[in-house]
Each structure stands twice: as structure tokens, then as C-alpha cells.
Protein backbone atom coordinates (compact mmCIF):
# COMPACT_ATOMS: atom_id res chain seq x y z
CA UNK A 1 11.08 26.44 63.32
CA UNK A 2 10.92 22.94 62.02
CA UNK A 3 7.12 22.86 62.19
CA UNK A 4 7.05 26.22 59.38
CA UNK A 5 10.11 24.70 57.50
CA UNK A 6 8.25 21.26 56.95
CA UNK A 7 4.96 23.05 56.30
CA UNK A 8 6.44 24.83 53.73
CA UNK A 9 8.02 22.00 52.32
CA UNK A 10 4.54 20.22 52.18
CA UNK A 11 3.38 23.35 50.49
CA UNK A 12 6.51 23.31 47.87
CA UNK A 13 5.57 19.41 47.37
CA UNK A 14 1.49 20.43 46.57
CA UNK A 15 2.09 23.02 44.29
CA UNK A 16 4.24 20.31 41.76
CA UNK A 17 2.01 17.82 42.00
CA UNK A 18 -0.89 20.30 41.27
CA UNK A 19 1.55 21.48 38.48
CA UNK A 20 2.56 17.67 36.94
CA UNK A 21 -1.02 16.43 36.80
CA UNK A 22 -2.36 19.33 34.95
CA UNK A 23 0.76 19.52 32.80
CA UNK A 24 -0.17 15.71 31.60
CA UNK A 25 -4.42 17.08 31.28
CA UNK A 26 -3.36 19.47 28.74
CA UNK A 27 -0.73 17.42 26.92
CA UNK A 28 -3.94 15.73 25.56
CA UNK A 29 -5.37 16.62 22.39
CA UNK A 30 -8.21 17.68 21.33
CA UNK A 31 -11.22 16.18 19.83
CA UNK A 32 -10.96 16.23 16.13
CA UNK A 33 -13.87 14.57 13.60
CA UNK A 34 -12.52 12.77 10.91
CA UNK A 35 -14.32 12.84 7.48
CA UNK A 36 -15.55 9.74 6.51
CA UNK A 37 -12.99 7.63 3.69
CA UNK A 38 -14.78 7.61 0.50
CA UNK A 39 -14.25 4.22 -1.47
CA UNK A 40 -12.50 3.86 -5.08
CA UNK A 41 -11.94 1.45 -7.27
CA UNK A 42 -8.63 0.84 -6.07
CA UNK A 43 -9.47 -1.80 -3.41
CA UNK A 44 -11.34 -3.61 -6.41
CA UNK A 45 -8.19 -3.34 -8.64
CA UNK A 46 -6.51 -5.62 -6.06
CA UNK A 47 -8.90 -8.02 -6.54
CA UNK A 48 -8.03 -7.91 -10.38
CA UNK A 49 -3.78 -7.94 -9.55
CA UNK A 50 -3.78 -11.95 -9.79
CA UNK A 51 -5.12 -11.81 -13.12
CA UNK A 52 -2.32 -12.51 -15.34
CA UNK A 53 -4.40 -13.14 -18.48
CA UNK A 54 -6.50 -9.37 -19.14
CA UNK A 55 -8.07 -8.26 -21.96
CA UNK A 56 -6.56 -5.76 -24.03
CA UNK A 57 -9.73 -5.79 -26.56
CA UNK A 58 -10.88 -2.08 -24.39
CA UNK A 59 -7.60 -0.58 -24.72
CA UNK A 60 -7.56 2.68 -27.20
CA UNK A 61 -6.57 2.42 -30.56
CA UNK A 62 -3.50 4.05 -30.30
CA UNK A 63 -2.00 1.99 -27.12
CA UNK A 64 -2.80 -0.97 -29.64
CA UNK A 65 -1.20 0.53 -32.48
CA UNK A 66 1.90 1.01 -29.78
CA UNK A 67 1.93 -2.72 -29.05
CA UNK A 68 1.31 -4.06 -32.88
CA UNK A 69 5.05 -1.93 -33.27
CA UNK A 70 6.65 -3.21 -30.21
CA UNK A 71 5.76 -6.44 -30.88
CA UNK A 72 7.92 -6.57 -34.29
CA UNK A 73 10.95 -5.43 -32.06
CA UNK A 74 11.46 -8.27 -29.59
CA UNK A 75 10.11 -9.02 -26.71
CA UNK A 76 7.70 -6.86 -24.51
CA UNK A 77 8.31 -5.72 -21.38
CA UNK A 78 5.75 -4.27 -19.16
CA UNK A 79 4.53 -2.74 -15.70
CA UNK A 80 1.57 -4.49 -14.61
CA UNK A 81 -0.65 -4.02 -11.37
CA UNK A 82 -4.24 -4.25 -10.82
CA UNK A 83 -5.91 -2.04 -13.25
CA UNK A 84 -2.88 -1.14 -15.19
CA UNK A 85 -0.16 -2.03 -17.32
CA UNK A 86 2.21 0.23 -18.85
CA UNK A 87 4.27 -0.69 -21.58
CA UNK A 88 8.29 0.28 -21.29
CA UNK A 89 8.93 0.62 -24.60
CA UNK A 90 12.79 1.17 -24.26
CA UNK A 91 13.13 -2.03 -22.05
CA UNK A 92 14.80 -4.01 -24.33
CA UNK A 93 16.05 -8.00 -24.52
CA UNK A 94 16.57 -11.02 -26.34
CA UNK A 95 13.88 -12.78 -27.55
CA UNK A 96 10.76 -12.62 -30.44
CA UNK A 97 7.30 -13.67 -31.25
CA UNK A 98 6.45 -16.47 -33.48
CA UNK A 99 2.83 -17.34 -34.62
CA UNK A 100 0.80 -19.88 -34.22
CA UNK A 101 -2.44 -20.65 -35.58
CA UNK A 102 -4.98 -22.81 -33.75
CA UNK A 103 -9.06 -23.49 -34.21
CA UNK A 104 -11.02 -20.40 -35.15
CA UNK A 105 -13.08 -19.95 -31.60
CA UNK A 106 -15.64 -17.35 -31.06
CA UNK A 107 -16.75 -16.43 -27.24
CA UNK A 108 -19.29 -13.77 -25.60
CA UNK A 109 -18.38 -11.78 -22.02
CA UNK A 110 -21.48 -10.47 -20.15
CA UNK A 111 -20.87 -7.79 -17.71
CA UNK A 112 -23.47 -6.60 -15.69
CA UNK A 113 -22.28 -4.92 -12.24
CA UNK A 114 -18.74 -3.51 -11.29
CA UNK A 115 -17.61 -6.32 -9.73
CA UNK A 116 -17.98 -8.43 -12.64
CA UNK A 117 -16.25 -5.77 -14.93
CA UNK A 118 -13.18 -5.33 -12.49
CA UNK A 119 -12.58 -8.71 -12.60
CA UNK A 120 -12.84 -9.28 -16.13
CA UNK A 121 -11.71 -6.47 -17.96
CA UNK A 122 -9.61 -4.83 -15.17
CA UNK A 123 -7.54 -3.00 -17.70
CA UNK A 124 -10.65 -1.09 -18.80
CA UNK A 125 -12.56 -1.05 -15.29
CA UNK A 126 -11.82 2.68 -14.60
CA UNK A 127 -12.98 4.32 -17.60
CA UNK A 128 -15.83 1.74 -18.15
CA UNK A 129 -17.32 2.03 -14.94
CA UNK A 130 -19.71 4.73 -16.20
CA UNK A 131 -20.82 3.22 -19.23
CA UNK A 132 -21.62 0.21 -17.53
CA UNK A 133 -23.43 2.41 -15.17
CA UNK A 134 -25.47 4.41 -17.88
CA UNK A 135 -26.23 1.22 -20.05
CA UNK A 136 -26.45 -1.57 -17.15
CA UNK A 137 -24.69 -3.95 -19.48
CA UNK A 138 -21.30 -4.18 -21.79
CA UNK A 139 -20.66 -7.42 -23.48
CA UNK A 140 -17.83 -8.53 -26.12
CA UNK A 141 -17.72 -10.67 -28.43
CA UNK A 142 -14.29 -11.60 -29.51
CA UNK A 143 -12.91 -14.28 -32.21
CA UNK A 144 -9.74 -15.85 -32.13
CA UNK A 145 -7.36 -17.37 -34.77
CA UNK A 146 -4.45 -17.97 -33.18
CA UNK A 147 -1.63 -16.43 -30.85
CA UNK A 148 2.15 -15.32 -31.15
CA UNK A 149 4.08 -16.85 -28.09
CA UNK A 150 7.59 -15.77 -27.08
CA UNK A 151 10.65 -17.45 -27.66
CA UNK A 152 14.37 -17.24 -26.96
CA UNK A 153 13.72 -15.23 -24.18
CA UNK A 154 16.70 -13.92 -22.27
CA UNK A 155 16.22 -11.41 -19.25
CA UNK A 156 19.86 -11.39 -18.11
CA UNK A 157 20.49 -8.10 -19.37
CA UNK A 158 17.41 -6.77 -17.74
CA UNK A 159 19.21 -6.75 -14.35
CA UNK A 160 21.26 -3.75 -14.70
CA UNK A 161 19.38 -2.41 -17.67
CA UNK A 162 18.19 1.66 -16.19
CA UNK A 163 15.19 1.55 -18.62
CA UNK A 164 13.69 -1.46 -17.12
CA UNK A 165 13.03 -0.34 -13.60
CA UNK A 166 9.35 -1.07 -12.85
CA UNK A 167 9.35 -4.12 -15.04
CA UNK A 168 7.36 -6.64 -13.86
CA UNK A 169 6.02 -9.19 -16.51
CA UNK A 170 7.04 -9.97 -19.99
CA UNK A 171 4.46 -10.85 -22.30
CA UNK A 172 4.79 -14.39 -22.79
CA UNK A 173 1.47 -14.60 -25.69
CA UNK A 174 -0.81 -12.71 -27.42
CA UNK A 175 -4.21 -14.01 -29.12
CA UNK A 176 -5.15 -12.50 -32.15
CA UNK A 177 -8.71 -12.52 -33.72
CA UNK A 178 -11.14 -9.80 -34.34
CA UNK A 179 -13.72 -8.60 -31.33
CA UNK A 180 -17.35 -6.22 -30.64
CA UNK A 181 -17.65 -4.23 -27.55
CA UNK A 182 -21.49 -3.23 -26.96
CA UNK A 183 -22.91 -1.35 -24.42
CA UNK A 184 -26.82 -1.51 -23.56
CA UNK A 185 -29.39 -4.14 -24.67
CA UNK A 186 -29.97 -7.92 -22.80
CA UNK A 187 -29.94 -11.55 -24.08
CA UNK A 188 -32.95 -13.66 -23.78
CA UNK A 189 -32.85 -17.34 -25.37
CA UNK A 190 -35.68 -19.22 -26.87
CA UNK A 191 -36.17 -22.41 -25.66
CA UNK A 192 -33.88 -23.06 -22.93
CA UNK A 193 -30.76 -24.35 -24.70
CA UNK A 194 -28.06 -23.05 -26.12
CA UNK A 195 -26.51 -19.82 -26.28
CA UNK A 196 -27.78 -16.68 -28.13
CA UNK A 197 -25.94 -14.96 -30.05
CA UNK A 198 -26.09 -10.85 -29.53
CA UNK A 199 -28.02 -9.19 -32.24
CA UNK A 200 -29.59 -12.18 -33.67
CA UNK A 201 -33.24 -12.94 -34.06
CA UNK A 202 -33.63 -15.06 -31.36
CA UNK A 203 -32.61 -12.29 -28.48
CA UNK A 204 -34.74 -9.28 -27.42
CA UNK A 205 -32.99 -6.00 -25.75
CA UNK A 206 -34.80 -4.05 -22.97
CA UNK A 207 -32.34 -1.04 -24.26
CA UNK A 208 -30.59 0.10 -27.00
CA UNK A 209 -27.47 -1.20 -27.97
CA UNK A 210 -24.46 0.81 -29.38
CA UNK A 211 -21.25 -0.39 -30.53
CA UNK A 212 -18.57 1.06 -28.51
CA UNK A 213 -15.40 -0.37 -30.12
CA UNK A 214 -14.69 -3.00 -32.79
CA UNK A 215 -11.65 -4.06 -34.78
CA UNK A 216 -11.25 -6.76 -37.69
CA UNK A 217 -13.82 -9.07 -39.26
CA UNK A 218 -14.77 -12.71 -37.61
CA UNK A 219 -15.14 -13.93 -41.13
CA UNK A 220 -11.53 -13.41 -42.21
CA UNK A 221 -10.63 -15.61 -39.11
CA UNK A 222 -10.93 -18.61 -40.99
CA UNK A 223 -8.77 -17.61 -43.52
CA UNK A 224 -5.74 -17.58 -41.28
CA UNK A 225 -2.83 -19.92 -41.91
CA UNK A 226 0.28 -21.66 -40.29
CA UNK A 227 2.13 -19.26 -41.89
CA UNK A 228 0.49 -16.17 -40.48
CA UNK A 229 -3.12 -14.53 -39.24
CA UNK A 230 -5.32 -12.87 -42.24
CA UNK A 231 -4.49 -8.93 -41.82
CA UNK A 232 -8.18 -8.33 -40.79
CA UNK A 233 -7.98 -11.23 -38.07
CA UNK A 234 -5.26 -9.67 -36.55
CA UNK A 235 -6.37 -7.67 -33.90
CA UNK A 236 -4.74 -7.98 -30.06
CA UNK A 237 -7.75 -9.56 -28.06
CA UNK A 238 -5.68 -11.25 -24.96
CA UNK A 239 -2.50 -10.70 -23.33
CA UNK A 240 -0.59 -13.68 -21.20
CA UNK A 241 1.65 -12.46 -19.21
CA UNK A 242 5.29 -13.90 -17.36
CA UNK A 243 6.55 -12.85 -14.10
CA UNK A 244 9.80 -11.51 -14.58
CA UNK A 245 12.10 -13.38 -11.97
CA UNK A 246 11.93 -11.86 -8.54
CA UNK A 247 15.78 -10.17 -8.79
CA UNK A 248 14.42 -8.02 -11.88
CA UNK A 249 11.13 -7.13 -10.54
CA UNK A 250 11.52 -6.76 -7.22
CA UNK A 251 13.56 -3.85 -8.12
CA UNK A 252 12.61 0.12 -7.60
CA UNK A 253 13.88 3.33 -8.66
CA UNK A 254 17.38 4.51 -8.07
CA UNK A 255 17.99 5.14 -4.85
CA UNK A 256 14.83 4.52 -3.16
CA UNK A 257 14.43 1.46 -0.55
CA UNK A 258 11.24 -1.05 -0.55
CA UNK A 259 9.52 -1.10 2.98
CA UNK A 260 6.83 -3.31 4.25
CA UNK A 261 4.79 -0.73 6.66
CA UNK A 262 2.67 -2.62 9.07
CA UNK A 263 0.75 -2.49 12.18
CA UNK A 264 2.89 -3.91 14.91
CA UNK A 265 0.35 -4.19 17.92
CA UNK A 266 -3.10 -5.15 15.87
CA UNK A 267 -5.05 -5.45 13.42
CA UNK A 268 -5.56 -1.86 13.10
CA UNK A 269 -4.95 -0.07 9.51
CA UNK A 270 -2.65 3.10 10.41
CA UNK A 271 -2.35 6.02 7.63
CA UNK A 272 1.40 5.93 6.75
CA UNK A 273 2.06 9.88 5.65
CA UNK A 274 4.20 12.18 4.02
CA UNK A 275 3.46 15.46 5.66
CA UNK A 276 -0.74 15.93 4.66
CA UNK A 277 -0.47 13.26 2.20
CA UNK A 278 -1.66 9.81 2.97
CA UNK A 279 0.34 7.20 0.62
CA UNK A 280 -0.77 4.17 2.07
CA UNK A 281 -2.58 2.40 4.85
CA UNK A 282 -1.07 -0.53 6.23
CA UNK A 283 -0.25 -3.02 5.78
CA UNK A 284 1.30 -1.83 2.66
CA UNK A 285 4.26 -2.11 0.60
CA UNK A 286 6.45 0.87 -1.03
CA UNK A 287 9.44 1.66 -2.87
CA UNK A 288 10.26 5.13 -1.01
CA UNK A 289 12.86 7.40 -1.01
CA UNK A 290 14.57 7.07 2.03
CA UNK A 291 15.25 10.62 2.35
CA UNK A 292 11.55 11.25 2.95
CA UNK A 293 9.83 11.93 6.73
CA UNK A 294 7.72 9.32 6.92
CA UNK A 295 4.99 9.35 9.56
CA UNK A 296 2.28 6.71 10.89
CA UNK A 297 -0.99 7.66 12.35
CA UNK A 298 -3.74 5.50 14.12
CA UNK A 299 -7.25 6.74 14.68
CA UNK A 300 -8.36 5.46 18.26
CA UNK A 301 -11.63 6.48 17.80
CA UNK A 302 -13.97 8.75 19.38
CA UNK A 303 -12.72 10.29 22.75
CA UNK A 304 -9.30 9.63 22.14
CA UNK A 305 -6.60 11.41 20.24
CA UNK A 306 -4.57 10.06 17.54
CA UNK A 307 -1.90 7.86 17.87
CA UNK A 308 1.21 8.93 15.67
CA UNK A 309 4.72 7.63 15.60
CA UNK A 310 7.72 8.92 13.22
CA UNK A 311 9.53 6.84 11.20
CA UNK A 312 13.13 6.66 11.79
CA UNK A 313 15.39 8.17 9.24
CA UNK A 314 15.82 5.27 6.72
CA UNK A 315 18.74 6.84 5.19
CA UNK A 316 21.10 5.07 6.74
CA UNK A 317 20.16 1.93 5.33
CA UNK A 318 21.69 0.58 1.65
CA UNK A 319 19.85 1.93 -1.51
CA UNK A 320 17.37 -1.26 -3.08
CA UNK A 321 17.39 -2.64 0.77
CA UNK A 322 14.41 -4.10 1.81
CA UNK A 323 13.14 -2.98 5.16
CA UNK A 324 9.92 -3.89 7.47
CA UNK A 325 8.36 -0.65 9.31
CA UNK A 326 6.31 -1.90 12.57
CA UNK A 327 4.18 0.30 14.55
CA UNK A 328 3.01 0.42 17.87
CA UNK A 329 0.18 2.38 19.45
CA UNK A 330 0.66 3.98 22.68
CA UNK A 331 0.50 1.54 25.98
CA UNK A 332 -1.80 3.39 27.96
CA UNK A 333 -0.77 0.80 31.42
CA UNK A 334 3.15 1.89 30.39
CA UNK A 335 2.10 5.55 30.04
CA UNK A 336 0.23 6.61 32.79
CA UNK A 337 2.12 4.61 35.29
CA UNK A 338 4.96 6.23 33.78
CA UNK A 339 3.52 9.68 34.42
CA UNK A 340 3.04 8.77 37.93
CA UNK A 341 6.08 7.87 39.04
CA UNK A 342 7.61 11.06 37.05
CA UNK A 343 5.49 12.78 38.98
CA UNK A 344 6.14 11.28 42.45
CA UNK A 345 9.85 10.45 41.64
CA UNK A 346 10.04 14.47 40.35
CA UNK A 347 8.96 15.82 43.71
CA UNK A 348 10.68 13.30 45.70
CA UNK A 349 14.24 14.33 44.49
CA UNK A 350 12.84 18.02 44.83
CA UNK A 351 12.02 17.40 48.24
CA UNK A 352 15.29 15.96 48.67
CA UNK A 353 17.32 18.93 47.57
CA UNK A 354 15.33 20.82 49.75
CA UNK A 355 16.16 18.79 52.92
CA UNK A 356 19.80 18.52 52.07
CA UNK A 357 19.99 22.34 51.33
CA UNK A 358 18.24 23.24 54.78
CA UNK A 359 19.44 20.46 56.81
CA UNK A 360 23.17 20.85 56.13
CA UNK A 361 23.43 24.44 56.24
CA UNK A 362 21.96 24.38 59.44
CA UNK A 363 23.72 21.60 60.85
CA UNK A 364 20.36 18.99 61.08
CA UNK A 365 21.81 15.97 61.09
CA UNK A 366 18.64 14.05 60.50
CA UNK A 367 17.08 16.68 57.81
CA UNK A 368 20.08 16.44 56.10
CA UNK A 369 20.51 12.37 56.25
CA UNK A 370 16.99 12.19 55.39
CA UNK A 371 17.92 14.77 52.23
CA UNK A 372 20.72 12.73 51.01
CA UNK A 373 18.29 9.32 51.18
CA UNK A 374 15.62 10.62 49.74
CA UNK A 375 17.29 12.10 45.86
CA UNK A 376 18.75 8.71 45.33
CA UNK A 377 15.83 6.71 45.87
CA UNK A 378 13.75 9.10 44.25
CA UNK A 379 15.82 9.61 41.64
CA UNK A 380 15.89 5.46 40.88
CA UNK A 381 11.84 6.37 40.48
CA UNK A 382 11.82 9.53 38.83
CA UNK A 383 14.64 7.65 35.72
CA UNK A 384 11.93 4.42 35.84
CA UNK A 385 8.99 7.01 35.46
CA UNK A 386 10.85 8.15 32.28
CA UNK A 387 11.61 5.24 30.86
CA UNK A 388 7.66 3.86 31.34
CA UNK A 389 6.65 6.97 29.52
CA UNK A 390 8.93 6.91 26.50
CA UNK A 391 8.76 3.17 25.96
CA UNK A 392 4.86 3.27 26.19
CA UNK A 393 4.44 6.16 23.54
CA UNK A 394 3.64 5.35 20.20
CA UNK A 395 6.25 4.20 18.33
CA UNK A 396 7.67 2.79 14.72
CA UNK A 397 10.44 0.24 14.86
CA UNK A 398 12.62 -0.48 11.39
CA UNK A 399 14.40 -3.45 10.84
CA UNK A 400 15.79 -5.34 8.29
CA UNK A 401 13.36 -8.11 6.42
CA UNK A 402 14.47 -11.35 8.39
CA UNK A 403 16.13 -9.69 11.31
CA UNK A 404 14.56 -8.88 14.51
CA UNK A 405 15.36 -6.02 16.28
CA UNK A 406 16.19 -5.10 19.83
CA UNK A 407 13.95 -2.26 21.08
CA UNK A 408 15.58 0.82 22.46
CA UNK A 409 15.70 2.22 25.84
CA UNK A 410 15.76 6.35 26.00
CA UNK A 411 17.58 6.41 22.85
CA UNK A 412 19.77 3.34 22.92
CA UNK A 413 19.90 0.41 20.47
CA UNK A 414 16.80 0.68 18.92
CA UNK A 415 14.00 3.15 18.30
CA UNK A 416 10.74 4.21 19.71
């Protein structure tokens, strides 16, 4: 009787084993291509971020006309970031502009490849970039009288000001003069020194050259004074911008939270999402609305299914906190050996119930002893199989920036 009872047992045992392993086989996912990231000009906007000084001599007329008005308000406040910089017209504080004239100076910017335009007009770069593509040259000429600079600046009521969320820089100065954007054409000098001048006898174009924008007269220049710039000499050509101090820009939207999202167990960029929508790839850094599911992906590559890893609600931290995001791909040592010992640990404390059920109904002693044994001890390997598989999934940890925090284990003090 014992011989059929066991061999069923050992037949029980088989069938959950057969049943765990191919339960973990199809757990996997399948193969998916991914389509190949097309590049923008974003990355080289980035490049173009620490330049504090731009151009403003390719900016429409009207956005002009828009500053020339703010301008004899007060002060100018504005969003600035790469390629852009909005102005926030209704961001008002203390302080004005007050002009000062200094030696008439005339200067010529060649731009001959996207890099070079992205760096030096990176207010422009966007909608240049095909010009500068069709033409295989812009240049600009720009003269300069003078500047206004800012004075009696005062940002303290920026702080809790609505309209001046986003603010980043003030403009600090702003060089007046007149300037000529062409498009098309090259330079070639005659005999070696000195600097040609566009359009003059001594250069030779390999293509036509067009005027593309122009605004005020280089002559007039001259006739600038302390007391002001000539009216056709008066043109925006350069903007210098100030940082606003860090507790008025480092400021988002009402509400939201500012997270650092980064890879915690590489170098490798992960896709933070918003359902389909990719926002960033890490390491990155957002003003978000906390009430948002947030969601980081890895691709591991051919062979291998994605890694992903949900963000932890981040509504239960304070609105304008600042919070770091860390994720972690899946430890493949933690999560198979994890499996394993589910498995095992899983049919041990079946096996055990089994014995104890049969043994002490039927008064066997030893099936019954060996029942009661065997669902503790495989019940200490069947919780350490669980815990090896949950800690070694994929996983996003949130903490506060400058705190470290403790990781959680099946749920408790932390987050996986």
C-alpha cells in the first residue's frame, strides 16, 4: 500500500514541476523589433542650452516688435532652453533699461553646416536648418551702437508671482545696431589678408545670394549718442541673459513635482513613459504631475524582452518637491534562482500536506512526522523563492533628492 501511495505521490510531485517550469517558459515575452530612433535637432539644442548670449537678429518681425514694447515696461522676463526662449510678458518686476552707447563695431557670422548654425544662432536653428540646407551657407552681418543694460533689478516679488512660473532668465542687456541675414553665395579674399567684406568687389559667390532679413541702416550707427541710439540703429541684434536665482527658477507649474529619472543599475538610457508616449529618456529631468502613471522601459536587446518597471505613485509626496526616480533592470541570478526555489519550495510544502493528510489519518507515525517536517522547511524555501523573485524584477525606487532609501521587501518599506 505504501509502495502505490508514494508512487503516486512521486507522480503528484512530477506533474507540478512539469507545470512550474512551463508556467515560467511562457511568462516570457515575445520577440518584438523595435523601429530604429530617428534623430532631431533636439540633442543639438542641448548643445546650444549654455549659450546665454543668442542672437535674436533671426527672430520674426513681430516677436521683435513684442520685445521693443516690453522693453519700455520694465524688466524682461523670459523662458529660455536650448533652442527657445519665450517671452512672459505678464511676468512683471522692478527694474528698467538704461542706454548706453559704446564704439560703432561691425562683425560677419559664417555658417556653413548645422552644427555651426545650432551653436550660433540656436534661436533660429529649427526653422533655418533648411535654408542652410538649400543654399549651403547663411551669413550676417550685424552693426552695433550700443546696448541698454538693466538696472534696479528686484526679483523678490517673482517668488510667489503665478505669472512667472517657467521663468528662468531675465534679460540683463540688449545690443542695438542694425544687421543683414543672407543666404547663398561664398567669400573668397584677394591676397591673403584681411577680411572681405560680403558683396564687395573683392569676393566672388559660387551661388546666388538673397537677402533673407534685414533691419536698420549701418550708416545711421554712427550717429548714435549718449543720450540715445539713432531710430534706424536701433534694431535688437543680441540678447544677454541672467539666471534668475535658483528659488525662482527652479520652480514648475502648480501642483506638479520635479523628478530626476535615472538609470539605477547602468549606463543604459531607459524610455520613461506615459502610457504610448515616450517623454524622456534618462537620465532626464521633469516637472510632472504627480498624479500621472509613470512607467520606465529598458530595451535588452535582441533575444530578450523588455525590461519595464512602474513608477510608484508620487502623489504622496509635497507639491514643488523634488524627487530622484532610480531604475533597476531585472537580476537575472536573483530571478531564476528565485523561480527555482518557488518551484522546489512549492512542491515541497505540497508534498508535505500530502504526507500529513495520509499519514495521520491512517495512523503512520513516520508519514505523518515526515509530513509535519517537511511544510515548514519547505515553506522557509518556498517564502525565500518569493522574495528572490520579486526583489530581482525590474524595479523603480523614489526617494527624496539627498535621502537614500531603504529598499522594500514583498511590499514593506520601500518599493520594487
Amino acid at each position: 500500500m505504501h509502495q502505490g501511495l508514494e508512487r503516486r505521490i512521486l507522480i503528484a510531485a512530477g506533474w507540478m514541476l512539469l507545470w512550474g517550469v512551463t508556467g515560467c517558459l511562457g511568462a516570457s515575452s515575445p520577440l518584438r523589433a523595435t523601429a530604429p530612433e530617428v534623430p532631431t535637432g533636439q540633442a543639438k539644442c542641448k548643445v546650444a542650452a549654455s549659450h546665454e548670449n543668442p542672437l535674436v537678429t533671426e527672430w520674426p518681425a513681430p516677436e521683435k516688435a513684442n520685445l521693443e514694447a516690453l522693453l519700455r515696461q520694465g524688466t524682461v522676463v523670459v523662458s529660455y532652453s536650448g533652442c527657445a526662449m519665450k517671452l512672459l510678458p505678464h511676468c512683471r518686476t522692478r527694474g528698467y533699461y538704461g542706454w548706453r552707447r559704446t564704439t560703432t563695431s561691425t562683425d560677419t557670422l559664417e555658417i556653413r553646416n548645422a552644427e555651426d548654425l545650432y551653436a550660433k544662432l540656436p534661436l533660429g536653428a529649427v526653422s533655418l536648418e533648411g535654408e542652410l540646407a538649400r543654399s549651403g551657407r547663411i551669413s550676417v552681418q550685424t552693426t552695433v551702437a550700443g546696448q541698454i543694460e538693466l538696472q534696479q533689478f528686484d526679483p523678490a516679488t517673482m517668488a510667489t508671482d503665478p505669472y512667472c512660473e517657467g521663468a528662468t532668465h531675465v534679460l540683463g542687456a540688449l545690443s542695438l545696431g542694425a544687421f543683414k541675414m543672407r543666404s547663398g553665395g561664398a567669400i573668397s579674399a584677394r591676397g591673403g589678408a584681411g577680411v572681405p567684406t560680403i558683396g564687395s568687389g573683392s569676393a566672388s559667390t559660387s551661388s546666388e545670394e538673397t537677402v533673407m532679413r534685414e533691419a536698420g541702416t549701418p550708416d545711421s550707427c554712427k550717429m548714435s549718442t549718449d543720450q540715445g541710439v539713432h531710430p534706424d540703429c536701433s534694431s535688437p541684434i543680441q540678447v544677454f541673459l541672467r539666471p534668475l536665482p535658483k528659488y525662482i527658477a527652479d520652480r514648475g507649474p502648480a501642483g506638479t513635482v520635479k523628478v530626476d529619472f535615472l538609470s539605477g543599475g547602468g549606463n543604459e538610457p531607459w524610455d520613461v513613459r506615459v502610457g504610448d508616449r515616450v517623454i524622456c529618456k534618462t537620465p532626464c529631468e521633469k516637472w510632472v504631475d504627480p498624479a500621472m502613471p509613470f512607467m520606465m522601459e529598458l530595451d535588452a536587446g535582441f533575444l530578450r524582452s523588455n525590461h519595464k518597471a512602474d513608477v510608484p505613485d508620487l502623489r504622496e509626496h509635497p507639491a514643488q518637491s523634488h524627487l530622484r526616480v532610480l531604475a533597476y533592470p531585472r537580476s537575472d541570478g536573483k530571478f531564476v534562482g528565485g523561480i527555482v526555489a518557488t518551484t522546489f519550495g512549492g512542491l515541497g510544502v505540497a508534498t508535505g500536506i500530502v504526507l500529513t493528510a495520509v499519514g495521520c489519518t491512517t495512523d503512520d507515525k513516520k508519514m505523518c512526522g515526515a509530513g509535519a517536517i517537511t511544510i515548514p522547511l519547505s515553506g522557509v524555501l518556498l517564502a525565500s523563492g518569493i522574495w528572490l523573485t520579486v526583489s530581482g524584477l525590474p524595479r523603480a525606487e523614489v526617494s527624496r533628492t539627498g535621502s537614500v532609501q531603504a529598499p522594500r521587501i514583498l511590499g514593506l518599506g520601500g518599493t520594487f
